[in-house]
C-alpha atoms as a PDB file:
ATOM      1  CA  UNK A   1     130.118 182.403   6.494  1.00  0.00           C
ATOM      2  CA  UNK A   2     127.656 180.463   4.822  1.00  0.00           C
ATOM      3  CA  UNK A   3     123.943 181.607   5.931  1.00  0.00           C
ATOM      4  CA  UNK A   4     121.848 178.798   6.593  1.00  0.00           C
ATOM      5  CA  UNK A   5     124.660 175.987   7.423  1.00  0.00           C
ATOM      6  CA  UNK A   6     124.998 176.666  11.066  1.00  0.00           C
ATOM      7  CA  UNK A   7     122.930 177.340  13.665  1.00  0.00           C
ATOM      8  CA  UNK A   8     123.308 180.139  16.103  1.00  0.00           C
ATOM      9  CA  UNK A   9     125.465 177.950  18.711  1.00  0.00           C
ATOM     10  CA  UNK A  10     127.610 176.904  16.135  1.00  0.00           C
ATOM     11  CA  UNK A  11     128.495 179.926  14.517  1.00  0.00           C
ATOM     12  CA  UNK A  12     128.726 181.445  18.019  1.00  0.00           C
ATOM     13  CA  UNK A  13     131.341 178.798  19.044  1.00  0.00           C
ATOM     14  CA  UNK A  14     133.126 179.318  15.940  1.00  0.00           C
ATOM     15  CA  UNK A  15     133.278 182.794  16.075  1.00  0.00           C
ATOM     16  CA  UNK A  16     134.582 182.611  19.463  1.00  0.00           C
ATOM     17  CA  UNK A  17     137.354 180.255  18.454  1.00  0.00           C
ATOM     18  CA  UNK A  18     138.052 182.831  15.722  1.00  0.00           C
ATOM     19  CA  UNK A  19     138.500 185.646  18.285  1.00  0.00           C
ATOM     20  CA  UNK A  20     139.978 183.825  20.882  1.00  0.00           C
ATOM     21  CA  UNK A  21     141.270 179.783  20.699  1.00  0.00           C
ATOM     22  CA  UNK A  22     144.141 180.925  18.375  1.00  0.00           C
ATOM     23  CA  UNK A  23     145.498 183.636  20.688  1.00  0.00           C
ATOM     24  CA  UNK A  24     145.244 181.426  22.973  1.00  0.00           C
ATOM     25  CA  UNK A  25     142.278 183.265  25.287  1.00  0.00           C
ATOM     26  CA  UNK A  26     139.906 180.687  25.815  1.00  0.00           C
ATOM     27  CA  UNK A  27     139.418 180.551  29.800  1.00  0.00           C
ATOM     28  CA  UNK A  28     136.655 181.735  31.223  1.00  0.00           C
ATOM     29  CA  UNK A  29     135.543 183.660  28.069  1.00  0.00           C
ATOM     30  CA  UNK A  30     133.749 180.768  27.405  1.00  0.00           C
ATOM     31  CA  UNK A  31     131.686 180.682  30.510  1.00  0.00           C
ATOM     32  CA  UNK A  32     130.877 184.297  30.349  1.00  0.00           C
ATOM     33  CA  UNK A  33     130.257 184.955  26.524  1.00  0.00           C
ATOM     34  CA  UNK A  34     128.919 181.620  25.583  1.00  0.00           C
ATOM     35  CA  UNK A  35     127.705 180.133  28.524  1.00  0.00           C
ATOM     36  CA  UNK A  36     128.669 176.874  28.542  1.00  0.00           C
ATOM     37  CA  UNK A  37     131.548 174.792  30.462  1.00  0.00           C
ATOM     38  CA  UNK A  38     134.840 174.590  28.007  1.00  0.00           C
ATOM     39  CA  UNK A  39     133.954 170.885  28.134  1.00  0.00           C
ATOM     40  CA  UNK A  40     131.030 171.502  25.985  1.00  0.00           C
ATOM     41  CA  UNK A  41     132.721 174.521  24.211  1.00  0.00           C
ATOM     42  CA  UNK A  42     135.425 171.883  22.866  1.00  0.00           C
ATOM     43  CA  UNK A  43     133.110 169.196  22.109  1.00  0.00           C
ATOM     44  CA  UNK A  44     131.032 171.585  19.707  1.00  0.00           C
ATOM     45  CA  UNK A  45     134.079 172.886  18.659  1.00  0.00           C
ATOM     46  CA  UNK A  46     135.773 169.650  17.320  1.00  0.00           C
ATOM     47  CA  UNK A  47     132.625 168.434  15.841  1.00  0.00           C
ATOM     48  CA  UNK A  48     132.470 171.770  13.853  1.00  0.00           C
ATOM     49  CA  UNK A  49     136.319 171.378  12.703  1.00  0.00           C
ATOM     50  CA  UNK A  50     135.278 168.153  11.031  1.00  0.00           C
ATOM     51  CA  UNK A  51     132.309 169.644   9.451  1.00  0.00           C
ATOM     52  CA  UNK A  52     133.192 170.412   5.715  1.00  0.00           C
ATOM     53  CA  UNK A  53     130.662 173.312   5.022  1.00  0.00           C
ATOM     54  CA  UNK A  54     132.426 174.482   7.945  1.00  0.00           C
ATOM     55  CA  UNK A  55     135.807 174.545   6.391  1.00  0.00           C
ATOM     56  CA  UNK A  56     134.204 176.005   3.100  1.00  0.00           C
ATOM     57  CA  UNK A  57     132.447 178.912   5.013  1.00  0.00           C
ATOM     58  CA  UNK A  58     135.833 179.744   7.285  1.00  0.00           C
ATOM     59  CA  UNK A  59     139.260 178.028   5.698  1.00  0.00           C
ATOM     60  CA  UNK A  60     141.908 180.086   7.793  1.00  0.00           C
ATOM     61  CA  UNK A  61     140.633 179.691  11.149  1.00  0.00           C
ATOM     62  CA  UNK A  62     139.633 176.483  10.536  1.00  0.00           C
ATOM     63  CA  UNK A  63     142.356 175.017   9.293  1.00  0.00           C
ATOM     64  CA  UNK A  64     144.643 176.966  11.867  1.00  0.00           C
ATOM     65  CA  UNK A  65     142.314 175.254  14.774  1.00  0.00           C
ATOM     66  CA  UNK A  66     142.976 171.541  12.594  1.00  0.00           C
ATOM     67  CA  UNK A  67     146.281 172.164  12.462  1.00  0.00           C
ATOM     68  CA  UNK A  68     146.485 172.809  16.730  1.00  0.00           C
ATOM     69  CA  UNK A  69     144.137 169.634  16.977  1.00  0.00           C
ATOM     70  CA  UNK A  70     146.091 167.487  14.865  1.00  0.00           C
ATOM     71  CA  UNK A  71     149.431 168.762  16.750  1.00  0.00           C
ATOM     72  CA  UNK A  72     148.130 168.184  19.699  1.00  0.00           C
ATOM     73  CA  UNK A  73     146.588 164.840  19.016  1.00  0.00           C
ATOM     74  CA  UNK A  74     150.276 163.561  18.010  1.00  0.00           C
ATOM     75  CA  UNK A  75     151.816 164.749  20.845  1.00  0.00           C
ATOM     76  CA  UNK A  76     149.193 162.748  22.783  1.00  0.00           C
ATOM     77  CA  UNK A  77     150.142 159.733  21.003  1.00  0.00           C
ATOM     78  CA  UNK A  78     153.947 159.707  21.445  1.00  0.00           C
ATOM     79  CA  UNK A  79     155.369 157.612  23.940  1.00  0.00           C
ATOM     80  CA  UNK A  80     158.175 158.929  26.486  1.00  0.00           C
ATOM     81  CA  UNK A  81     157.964 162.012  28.801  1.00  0.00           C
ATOM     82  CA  UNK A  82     156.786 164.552  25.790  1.00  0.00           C
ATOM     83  CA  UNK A  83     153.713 162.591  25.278  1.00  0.00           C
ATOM     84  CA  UNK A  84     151.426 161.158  27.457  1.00  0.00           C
ATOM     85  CA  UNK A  85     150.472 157.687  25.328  1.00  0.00           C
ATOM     86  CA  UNK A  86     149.676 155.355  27.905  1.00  0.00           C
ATOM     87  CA  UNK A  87     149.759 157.380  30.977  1.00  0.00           C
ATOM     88  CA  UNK A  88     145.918 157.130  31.042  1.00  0.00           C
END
């Protein structure tokens, strides 16, 4: 981690994300070690991910959270029963 480049939140959210978004743990671990909703946990989060001192300071879990953003973001966007593109 790069000192200086986040602030205690932010390495707290990504650190959590570390330990627990890519096992898929998130839940109520969010409202009990961060204390915040998972609304705000994923808004911090996805800022972060497009941070590039971010993806310097932590490339593997980074890019592993990208990579479930990105997949997720495309299934979003397909039309037809898989995605949900204009469903909203």
């Amino acid at each position: 981690m790069l000192p200086g480049c986040l602030d205690a939140q932010d390495r707290a959210v990504l650190v959590f994300a570390r330990d627990h978004h890519l096992q898929g743990r998130v839940g109520a671990g969010v409202q009990a070690q961060l204390g915040m909703t998972q609304t705000r946990y994923y808004q911090l989060l996805l800022r972060l991910l497009d941070r590039v001192e971010v993806t310097e300071a932590e490339p593997e879990p980074v890019a592993g959270l990208v990579a479930l953003r990105n997949g997720r973001r495309r299934r979003l966007a397909r039309p037809g029963p898989a995605g949900r593109a204009g469903s909203r």
